[in-house]
PDB file of N, CA and C in Angstrom:
ATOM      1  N   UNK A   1      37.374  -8.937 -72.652  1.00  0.00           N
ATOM      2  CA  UNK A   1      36.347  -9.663 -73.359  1.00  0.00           C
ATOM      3  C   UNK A   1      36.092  -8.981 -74.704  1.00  0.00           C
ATOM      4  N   UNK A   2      36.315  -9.527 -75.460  1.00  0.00           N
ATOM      5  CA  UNK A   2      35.744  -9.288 -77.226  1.00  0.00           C
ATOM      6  C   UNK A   2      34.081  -9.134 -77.107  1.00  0.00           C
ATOM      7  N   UNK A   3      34.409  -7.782 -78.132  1.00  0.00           N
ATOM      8  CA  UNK A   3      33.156  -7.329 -78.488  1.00  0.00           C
ATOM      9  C   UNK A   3      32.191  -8.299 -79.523  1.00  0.00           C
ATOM     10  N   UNK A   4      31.386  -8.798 -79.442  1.00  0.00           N
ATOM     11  CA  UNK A   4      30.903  -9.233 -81.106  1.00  0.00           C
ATOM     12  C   UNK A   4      29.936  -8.337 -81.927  1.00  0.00           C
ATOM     13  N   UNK A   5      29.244  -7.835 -81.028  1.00  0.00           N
ATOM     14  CA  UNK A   5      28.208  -6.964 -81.723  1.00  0.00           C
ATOM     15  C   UNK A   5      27.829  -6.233 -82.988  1.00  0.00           C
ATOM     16  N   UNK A   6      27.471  -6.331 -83.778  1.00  0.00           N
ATOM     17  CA  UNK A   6      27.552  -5.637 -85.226  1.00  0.00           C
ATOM     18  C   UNK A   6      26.963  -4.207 -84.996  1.00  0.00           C
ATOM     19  N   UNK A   7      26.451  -4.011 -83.987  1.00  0.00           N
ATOM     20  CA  UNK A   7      25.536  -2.493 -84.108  1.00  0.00           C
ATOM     21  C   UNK A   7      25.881  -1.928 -82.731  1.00  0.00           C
ATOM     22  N   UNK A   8      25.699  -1.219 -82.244  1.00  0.00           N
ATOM     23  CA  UNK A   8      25.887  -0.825 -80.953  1.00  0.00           C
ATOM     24  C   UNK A   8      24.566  -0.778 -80.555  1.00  0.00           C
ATOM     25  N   UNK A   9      24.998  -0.821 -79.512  1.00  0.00           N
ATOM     26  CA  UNK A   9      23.433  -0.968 -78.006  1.00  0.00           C
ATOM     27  C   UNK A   9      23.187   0.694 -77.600  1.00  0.00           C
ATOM     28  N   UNK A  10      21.974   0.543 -77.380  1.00  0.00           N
ATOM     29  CA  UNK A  10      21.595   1.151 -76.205  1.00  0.00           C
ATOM     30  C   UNK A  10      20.758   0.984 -75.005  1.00  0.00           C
ATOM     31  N   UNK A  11      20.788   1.532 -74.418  1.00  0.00           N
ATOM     32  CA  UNK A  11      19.943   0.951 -72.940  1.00  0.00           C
ATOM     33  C   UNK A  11      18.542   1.608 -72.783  1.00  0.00           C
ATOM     34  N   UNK A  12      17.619   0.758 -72.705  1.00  0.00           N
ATOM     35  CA  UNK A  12      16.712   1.163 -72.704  1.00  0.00           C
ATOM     36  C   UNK A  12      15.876   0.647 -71.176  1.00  0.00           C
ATOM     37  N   UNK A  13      14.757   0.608 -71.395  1.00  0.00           N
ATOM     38  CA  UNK A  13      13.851  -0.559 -70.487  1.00  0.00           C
ATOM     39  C   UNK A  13      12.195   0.298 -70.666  1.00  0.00           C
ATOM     40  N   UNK A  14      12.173  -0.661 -71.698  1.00  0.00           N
ATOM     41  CA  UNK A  14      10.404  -0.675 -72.084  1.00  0.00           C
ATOM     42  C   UNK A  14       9.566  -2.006 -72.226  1.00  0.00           C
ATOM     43  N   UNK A  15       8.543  -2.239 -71.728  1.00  0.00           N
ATOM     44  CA  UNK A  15       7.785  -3.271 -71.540  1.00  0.00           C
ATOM     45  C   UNK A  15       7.506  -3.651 -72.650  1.00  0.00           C
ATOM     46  N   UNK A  16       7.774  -5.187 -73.195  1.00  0.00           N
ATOM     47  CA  UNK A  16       7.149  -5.840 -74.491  1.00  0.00           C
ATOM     48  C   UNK A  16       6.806  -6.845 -73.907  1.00  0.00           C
ATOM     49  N   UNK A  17       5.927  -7.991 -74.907  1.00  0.00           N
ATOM     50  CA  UNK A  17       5.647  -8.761 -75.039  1.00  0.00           C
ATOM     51  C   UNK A  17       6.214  -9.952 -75.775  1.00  0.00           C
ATOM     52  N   UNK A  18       6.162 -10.806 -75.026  1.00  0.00           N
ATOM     53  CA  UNK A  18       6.955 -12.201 -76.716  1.00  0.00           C
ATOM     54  C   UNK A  18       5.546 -12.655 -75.922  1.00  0.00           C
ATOM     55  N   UNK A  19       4.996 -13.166 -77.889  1.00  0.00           N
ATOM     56  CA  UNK A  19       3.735 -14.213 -78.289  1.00  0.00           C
ATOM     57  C   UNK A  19       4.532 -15.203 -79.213  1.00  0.00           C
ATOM     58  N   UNK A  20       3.794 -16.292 -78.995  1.00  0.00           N
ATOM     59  CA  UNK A  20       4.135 -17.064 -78.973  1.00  0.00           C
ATOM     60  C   UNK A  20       3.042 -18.509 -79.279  1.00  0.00           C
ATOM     61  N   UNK A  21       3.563 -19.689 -79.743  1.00  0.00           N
ATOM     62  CA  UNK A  21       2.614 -20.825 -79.880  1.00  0.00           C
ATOM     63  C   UNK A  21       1.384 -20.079 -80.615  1.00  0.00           C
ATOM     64  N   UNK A  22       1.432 -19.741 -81.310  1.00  0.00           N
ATOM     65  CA  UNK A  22       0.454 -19.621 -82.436  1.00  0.00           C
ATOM     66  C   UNK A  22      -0.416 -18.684 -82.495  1.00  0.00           C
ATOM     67  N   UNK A  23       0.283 -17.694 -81.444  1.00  0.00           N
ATOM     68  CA  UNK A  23      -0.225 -16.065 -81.069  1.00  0.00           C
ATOM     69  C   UNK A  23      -1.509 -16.811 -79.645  1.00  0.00           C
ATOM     70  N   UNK A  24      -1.246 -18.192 -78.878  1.00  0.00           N
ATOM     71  CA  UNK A  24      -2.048 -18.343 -78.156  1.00  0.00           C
ATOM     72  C   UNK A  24      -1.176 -18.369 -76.451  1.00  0.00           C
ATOM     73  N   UNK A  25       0.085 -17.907 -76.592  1.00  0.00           N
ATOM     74  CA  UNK A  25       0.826 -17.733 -75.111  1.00  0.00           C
ATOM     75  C   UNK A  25       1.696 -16.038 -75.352  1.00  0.00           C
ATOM     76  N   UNK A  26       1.353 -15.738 -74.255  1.00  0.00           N
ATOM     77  CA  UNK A  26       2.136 -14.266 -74.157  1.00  0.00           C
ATOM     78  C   UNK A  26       3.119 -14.286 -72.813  1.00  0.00           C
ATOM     79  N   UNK A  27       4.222 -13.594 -73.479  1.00  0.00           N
ATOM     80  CA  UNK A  27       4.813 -13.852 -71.398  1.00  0.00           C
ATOM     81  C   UNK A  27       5.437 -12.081 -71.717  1.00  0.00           C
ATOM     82  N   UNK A  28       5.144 -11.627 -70.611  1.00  0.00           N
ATOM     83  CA  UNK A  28       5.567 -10.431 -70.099  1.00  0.00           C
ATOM     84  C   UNK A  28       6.993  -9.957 -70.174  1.00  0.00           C
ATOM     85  N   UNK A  29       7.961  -9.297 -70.811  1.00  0.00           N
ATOM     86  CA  UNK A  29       9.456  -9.084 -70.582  1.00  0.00           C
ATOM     87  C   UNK A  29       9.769  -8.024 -70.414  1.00  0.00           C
ATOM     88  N   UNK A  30      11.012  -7.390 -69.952  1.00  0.00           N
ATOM     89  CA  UNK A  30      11.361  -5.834 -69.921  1.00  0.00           C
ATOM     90  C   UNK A  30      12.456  -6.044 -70.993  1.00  0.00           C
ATOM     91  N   UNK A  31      12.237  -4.942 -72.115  1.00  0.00           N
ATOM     92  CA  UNK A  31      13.570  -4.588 -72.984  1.00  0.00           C
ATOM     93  C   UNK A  31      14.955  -3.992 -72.113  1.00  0.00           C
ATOM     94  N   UNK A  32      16.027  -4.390 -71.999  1.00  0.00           N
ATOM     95  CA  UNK A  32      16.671  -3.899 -71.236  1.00  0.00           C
ATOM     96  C   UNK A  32      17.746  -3.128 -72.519  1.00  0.00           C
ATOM     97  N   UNK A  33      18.027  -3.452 -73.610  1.00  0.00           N
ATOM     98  CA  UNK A  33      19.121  -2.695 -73.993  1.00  0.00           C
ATOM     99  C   UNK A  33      18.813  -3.177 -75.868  1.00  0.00           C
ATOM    100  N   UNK A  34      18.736  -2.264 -76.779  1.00  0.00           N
ATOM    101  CA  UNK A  34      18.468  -3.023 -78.243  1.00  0.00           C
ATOM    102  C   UNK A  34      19.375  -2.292 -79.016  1.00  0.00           C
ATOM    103  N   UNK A  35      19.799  -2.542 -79.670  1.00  0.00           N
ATOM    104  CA  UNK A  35      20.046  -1.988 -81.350  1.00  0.00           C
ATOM    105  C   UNK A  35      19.734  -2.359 -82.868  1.00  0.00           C
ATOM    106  N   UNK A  36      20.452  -1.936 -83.629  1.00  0.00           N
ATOM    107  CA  UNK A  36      19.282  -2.218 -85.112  1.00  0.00           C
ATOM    108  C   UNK A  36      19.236  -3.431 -85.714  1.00  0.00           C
ATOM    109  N   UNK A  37      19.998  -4.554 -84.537  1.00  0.00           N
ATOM    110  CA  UNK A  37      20.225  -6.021 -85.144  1.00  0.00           C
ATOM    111  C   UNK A  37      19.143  -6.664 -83.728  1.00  0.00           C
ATOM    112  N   UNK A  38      19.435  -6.368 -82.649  1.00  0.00           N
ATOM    113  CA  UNK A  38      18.627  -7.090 -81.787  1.00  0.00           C
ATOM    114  C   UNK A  38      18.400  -6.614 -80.252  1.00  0.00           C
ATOM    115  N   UNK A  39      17.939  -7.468 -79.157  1.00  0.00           N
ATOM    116  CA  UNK A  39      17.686  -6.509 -77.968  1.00  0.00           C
ATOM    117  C   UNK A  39      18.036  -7.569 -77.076  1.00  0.00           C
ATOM    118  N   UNK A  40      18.312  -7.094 -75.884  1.00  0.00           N
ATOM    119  CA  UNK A  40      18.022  -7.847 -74.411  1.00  0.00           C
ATOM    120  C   UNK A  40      16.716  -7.661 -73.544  1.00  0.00           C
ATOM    121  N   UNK A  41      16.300  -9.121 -73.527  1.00  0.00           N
ATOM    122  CA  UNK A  41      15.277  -8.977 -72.850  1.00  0.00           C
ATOM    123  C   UNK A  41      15.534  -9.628 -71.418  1.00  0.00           C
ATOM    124  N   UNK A  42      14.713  -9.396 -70.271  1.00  0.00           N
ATOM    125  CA  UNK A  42      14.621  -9.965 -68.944  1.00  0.00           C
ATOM    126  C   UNK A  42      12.735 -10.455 -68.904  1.00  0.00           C
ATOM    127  N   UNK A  43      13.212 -11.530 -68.536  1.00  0.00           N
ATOM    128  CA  UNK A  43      11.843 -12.461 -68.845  1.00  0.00           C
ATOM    129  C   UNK A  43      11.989 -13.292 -67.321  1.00  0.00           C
ATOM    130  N   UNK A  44      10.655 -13.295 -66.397  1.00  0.00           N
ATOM    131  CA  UNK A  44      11.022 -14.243 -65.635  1.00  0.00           C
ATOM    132  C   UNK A  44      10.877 -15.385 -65.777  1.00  0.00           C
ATOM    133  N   UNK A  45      10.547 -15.952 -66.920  1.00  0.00           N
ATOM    134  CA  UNK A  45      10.832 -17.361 -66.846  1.00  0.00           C
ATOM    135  C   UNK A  45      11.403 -17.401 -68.564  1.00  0.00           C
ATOM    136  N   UNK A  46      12.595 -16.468 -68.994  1.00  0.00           N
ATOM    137  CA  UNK A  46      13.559 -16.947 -69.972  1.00  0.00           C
ATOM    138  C   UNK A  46      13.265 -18.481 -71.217  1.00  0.00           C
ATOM    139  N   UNK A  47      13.714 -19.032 -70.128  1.00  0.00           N
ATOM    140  CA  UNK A  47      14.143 -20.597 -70.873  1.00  0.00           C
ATOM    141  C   UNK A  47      12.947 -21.376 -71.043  1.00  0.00           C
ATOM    142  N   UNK A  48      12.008 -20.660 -71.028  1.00  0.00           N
ATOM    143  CA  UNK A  48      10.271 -21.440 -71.436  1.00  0.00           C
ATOM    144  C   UNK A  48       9.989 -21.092 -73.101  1.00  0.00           C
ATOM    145  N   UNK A  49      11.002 -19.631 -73.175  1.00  0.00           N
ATOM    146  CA  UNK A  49      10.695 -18.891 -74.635  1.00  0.00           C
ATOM    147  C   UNK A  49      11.032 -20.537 -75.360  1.00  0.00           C
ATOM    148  N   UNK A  50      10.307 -20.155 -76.515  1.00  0.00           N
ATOM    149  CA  UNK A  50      10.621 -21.233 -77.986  1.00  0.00           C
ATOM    150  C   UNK A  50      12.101 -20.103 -78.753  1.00  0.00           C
ATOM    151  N   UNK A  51      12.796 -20.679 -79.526  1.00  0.00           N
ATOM    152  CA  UNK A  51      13.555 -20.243 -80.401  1.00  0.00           C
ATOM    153  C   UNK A  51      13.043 -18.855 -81.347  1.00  0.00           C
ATOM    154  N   UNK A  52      12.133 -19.357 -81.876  1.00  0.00           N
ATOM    155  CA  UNK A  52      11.346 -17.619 -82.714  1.00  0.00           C
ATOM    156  C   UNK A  52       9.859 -17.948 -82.091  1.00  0.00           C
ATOM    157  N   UNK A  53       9.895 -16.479 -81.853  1.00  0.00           N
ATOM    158  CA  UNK A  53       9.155 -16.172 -81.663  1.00  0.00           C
ATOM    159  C   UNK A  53       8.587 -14.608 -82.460  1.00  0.00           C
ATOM    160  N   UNK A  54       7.146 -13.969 -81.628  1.00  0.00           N
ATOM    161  CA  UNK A  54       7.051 -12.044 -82.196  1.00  0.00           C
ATOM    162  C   UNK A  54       7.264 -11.492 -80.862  1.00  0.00           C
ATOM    163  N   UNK A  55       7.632 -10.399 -80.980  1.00  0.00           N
ATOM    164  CA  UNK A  55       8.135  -9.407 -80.113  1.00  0.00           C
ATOM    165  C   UNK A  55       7.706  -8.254 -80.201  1.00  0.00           C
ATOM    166  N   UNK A  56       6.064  -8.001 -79.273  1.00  0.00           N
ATOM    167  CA  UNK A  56       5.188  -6.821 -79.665  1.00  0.00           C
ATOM    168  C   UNK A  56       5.666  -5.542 -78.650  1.00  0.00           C
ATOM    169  N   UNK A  57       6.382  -4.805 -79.378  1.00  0.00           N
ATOM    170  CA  UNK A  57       6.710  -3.604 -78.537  1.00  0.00           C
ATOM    171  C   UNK A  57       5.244  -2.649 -77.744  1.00  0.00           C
ATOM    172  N   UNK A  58       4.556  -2.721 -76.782  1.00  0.00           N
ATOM    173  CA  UNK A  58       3.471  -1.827 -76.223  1.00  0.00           C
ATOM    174  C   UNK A  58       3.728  -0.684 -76.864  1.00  0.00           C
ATOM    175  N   UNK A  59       4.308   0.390 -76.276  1.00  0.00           N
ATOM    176  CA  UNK A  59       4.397   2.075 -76.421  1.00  0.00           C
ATOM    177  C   UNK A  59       4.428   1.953 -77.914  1.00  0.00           C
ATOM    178  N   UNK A  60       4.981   1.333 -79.199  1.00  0.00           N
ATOM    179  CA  UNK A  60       5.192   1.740 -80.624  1.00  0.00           C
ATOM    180  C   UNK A  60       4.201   0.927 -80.909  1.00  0.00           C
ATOM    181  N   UNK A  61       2.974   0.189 -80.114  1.00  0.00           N
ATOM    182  CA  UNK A  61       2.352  -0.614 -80.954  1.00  0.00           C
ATOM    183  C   UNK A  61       2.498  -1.331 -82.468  1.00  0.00           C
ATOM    184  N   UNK A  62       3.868  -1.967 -82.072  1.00  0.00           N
ATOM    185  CA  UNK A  62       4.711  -2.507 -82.934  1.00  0.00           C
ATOM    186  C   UNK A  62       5.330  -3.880 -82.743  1.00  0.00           C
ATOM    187  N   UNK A  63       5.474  -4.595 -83.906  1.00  0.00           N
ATOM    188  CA  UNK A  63       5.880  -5.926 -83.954  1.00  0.00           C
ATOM    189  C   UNK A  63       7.003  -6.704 -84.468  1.00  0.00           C
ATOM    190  N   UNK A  64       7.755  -7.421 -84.369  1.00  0.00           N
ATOM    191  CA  UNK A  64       8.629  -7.455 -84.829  1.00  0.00           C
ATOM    192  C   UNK A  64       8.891  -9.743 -84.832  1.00  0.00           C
ATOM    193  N   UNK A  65       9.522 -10.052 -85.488  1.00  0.00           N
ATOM    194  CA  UNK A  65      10.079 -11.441 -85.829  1.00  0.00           C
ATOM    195  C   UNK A  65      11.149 -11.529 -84.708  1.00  0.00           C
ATOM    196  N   UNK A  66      11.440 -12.488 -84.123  1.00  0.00           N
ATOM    197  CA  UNK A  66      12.726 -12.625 -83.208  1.00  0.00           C
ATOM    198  C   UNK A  66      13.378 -14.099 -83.517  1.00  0.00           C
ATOM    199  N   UNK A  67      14.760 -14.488 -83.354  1.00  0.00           N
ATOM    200  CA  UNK A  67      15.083 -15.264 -83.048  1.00  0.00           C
ATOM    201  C   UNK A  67      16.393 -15.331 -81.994  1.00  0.00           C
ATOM    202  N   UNK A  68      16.422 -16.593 -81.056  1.00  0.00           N
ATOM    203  CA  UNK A  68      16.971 -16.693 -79.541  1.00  0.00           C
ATOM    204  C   UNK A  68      18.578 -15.976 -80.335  1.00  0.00           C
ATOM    205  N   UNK A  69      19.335 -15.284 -79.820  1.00  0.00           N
ATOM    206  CA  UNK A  69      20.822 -15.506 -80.225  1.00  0.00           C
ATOM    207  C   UNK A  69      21.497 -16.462 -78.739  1.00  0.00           C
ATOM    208  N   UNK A  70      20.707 -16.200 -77.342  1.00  0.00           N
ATOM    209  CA  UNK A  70      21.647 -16.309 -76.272  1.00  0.00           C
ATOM    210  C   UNK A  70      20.476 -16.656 -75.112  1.00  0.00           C
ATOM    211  N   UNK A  71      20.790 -17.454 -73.863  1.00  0.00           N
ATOM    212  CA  UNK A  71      20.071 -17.387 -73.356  1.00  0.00           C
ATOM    213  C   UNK A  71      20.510 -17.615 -71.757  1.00  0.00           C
ATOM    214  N   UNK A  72      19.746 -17.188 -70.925  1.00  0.00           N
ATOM    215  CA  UNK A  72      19.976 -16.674 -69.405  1.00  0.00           C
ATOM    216  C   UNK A  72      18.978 -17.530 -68.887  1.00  0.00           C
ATOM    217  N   UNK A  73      18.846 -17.636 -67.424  1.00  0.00           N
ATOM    218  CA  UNK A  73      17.930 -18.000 -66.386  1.00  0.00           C
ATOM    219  C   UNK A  73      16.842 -16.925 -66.466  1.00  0.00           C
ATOM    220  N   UNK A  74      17.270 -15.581 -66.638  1.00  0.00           N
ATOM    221  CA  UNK A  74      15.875 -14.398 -66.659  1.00  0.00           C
ATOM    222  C   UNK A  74      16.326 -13.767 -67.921  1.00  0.00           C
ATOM    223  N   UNK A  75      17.118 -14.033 -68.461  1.00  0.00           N
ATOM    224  CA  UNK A  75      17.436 -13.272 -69.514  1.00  0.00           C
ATOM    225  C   UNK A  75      17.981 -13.356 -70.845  1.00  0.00           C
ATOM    226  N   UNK A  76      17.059 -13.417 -71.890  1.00  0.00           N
ATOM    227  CA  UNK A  76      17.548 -13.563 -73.677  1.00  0.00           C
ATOM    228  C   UNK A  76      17.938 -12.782 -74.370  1.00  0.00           C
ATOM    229  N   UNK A  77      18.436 -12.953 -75.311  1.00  0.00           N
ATOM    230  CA  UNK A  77      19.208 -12.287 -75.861  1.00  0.00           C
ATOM    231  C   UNK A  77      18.449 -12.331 -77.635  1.00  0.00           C
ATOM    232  N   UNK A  78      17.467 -11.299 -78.329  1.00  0.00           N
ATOM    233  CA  UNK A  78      17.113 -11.692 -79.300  1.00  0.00           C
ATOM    234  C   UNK A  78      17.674 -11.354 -80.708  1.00  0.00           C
ATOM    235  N   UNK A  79      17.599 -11.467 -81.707  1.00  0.00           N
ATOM    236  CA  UNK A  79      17.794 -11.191 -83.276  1.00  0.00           C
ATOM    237  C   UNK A  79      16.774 -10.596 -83.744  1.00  0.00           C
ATOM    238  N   UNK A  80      16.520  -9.486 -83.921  1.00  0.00           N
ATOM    239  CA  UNK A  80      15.610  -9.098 -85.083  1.00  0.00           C
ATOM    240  C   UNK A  80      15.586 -10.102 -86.711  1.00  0.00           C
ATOM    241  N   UNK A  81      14.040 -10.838 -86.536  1.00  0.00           N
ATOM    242  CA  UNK A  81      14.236 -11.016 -87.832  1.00  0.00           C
ATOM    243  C   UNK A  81      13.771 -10.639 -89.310  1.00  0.00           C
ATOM    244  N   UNK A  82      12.785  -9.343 -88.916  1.00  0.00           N
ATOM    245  CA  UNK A  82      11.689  -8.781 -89.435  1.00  0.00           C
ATOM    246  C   UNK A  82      11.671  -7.511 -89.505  1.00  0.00           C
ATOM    247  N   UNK A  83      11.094  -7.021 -90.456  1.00  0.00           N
ATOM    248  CA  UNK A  83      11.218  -5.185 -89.705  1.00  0.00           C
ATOM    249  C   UNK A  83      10.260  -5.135 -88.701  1.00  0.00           C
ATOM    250  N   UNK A  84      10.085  -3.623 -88.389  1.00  0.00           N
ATOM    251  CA  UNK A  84       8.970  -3.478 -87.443  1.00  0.00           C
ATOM    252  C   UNK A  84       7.697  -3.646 -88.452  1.00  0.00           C
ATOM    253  N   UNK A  85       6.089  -3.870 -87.781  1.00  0.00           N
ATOM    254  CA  UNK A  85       5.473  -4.086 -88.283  1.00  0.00           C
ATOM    255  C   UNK A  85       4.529  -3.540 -87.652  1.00  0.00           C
ATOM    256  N   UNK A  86       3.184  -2.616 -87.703  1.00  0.00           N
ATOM    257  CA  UNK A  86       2.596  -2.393 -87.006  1.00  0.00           C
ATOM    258  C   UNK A  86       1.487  -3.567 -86.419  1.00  0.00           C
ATOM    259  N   UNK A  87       1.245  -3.757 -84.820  1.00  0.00           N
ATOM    260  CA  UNK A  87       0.781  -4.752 -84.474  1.00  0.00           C
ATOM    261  C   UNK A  87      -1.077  -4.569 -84.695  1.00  0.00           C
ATOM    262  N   UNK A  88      -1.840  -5.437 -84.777  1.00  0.00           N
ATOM    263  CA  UNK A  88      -2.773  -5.283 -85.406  1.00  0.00           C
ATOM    264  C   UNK A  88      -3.764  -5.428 -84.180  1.00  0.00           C
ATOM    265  N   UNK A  89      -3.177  -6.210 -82.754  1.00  0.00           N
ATOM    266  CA  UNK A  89      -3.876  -5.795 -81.695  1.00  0.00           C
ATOM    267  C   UNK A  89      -2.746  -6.078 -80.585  1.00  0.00           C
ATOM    268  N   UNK A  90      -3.149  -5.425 -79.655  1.00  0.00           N
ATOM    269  CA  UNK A  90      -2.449  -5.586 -78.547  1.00  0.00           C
ATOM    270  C   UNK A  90      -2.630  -6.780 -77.742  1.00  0.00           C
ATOM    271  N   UNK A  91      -1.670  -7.883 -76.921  1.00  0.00           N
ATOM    272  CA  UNK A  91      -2.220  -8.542 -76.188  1.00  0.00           C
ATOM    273  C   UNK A  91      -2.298  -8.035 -74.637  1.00  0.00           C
ATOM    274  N   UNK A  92      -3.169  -8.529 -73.887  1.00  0.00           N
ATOM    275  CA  UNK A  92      -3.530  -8.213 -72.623  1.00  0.00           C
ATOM    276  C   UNK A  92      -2.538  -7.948 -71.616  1.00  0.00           C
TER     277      UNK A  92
END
């Protein structure tokens, strides 16, 4: 299988957030693996995400632009489209 990746991965698994609909829906995901172009997330309900969305990292209280590259039954595949940004509140 061909690589496509422009950056290399690493594996991680830290709890974020994707917000969403107008910063008024949040769904829970685990980062499973990112690099300096984009990340894998595991979401249990995946295929509910919208196309872009933000992607609030907890631990860096940090934010970031996303868009879908790929998508799974539990699991997306995102694009960084933003730098990081510091998030201005946390959601619940």
């Amino acid at each position: 299988m061909e690589e496509r990746r422009v950056h290399p991965r690493r594996r991680v698994l830290k709890r974020v957030k994707a917000v969403f609909n107008a910063n008024n829906s949040v769904m829970d995901c685990v980062m499973r693996d990112v690099s300096l172009g984009g990340a894998r997330l595991s979401c249990s309900q995946a295929a509910l995400l919208p196309d872009n969305f933000r992607l609030v990292f907890i631990a860096e209280r940090e934010m970031r632009d996303v868009r879908v590259a790929w998508r799974g039954l539990s699991e997306v595949g995102v694009q960084f489209m933003s730098p990081p940004q510091k998030a201005p509140y946390l959601f619940p």
